[in-house]
Protein backbone atom coordinates (compact mmCIF):
# COMPACT_ATOMS: atom_id res chain seq x y z
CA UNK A 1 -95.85 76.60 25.64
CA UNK A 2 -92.52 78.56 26.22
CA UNK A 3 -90.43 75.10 25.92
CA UNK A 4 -91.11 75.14 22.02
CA UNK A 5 -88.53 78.42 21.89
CA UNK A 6 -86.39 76.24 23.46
CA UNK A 7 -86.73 73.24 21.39
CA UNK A 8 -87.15 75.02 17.86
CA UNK A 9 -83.48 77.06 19.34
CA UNK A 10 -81.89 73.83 19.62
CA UNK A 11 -83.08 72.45 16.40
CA UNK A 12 -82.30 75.27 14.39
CA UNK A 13 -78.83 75.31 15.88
CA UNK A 14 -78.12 71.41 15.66
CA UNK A 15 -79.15 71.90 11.97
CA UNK A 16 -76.75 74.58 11.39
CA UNK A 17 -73.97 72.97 13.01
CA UNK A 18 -74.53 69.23 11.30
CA UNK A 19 -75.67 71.09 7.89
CA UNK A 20 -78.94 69.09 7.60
CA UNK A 21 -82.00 69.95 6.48
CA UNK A 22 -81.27 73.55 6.27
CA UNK A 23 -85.03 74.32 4.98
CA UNK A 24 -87.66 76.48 6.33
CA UNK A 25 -91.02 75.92 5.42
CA UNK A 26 -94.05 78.04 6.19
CA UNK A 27 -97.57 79.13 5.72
CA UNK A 28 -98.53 82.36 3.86
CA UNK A 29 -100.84 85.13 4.27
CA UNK A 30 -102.82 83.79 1.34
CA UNK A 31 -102.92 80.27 3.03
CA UNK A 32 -99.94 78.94 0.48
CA UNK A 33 -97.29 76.43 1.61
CA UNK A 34 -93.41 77.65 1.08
CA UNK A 35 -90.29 76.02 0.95
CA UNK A 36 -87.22 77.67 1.16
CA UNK A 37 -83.67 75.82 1.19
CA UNK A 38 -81.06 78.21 2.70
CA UNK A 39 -78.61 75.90 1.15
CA UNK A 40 -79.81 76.31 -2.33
CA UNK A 41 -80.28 79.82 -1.84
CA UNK A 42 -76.91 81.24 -0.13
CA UNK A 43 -74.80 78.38 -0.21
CA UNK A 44 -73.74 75.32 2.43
CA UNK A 45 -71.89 77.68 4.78
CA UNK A 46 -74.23 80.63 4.60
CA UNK A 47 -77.22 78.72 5.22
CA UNK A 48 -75.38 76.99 8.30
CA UNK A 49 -74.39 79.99 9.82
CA UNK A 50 -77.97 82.15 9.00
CA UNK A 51 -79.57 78.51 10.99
CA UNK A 52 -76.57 78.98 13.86
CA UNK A 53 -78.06 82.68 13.89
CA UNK A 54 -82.08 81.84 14.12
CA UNK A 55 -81.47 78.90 16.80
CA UNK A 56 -79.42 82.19 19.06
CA UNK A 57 -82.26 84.45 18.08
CA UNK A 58 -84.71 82.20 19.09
CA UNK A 59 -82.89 81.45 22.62
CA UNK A 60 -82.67 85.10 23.06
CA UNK A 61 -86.25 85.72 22.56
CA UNK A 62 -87.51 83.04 24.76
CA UNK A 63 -84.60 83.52 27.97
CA UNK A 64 -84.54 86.86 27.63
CA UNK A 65 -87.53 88.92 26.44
CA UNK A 66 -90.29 86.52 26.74
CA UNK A 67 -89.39 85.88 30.26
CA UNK A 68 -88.50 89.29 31.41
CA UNK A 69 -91.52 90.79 29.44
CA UNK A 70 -94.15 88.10 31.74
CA UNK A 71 -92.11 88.51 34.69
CA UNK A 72 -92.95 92.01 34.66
CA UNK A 73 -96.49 91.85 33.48
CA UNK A 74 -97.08 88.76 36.06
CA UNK A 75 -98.00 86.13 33.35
């Protein structure tokens, strides 16, 4: 299961550096469907760079408090 931080990382970078499909959709609390596009809402180079930022944040989760937090519970 911990190779979909990795893949959803790369994605999320790839997409910020090409500029494609720079949308994030999700479910709600309330079970509703939403589509955001980052480059509607802040602009082509904004979005890019907020997708550049998710991909790192998502890397960083995965290599380096996922792993260090089962490493030291033994999971």
């Amino acid at each position: 299961m911990s190779w979909i931080y990795t893949i959803i990382g790369i994605y999320l970078i790839l997409m910020g550096i090409l500029g494609l499909n720079l949308k994030v959709i999700y479910l709600t609390l309330t079970f509703k469907i939403r589509v955001y596009d980052f480059e509607d809402l802040y602009g082509r180079t904004a979005g890019r760079i907020i997708f550049i930022f998710l991909g790192i944040l998502f890397l960083i989760y995965k290599f380096f408090i996922a792993d260090k937090i089962s490493g030291f519970l033994g999971i």
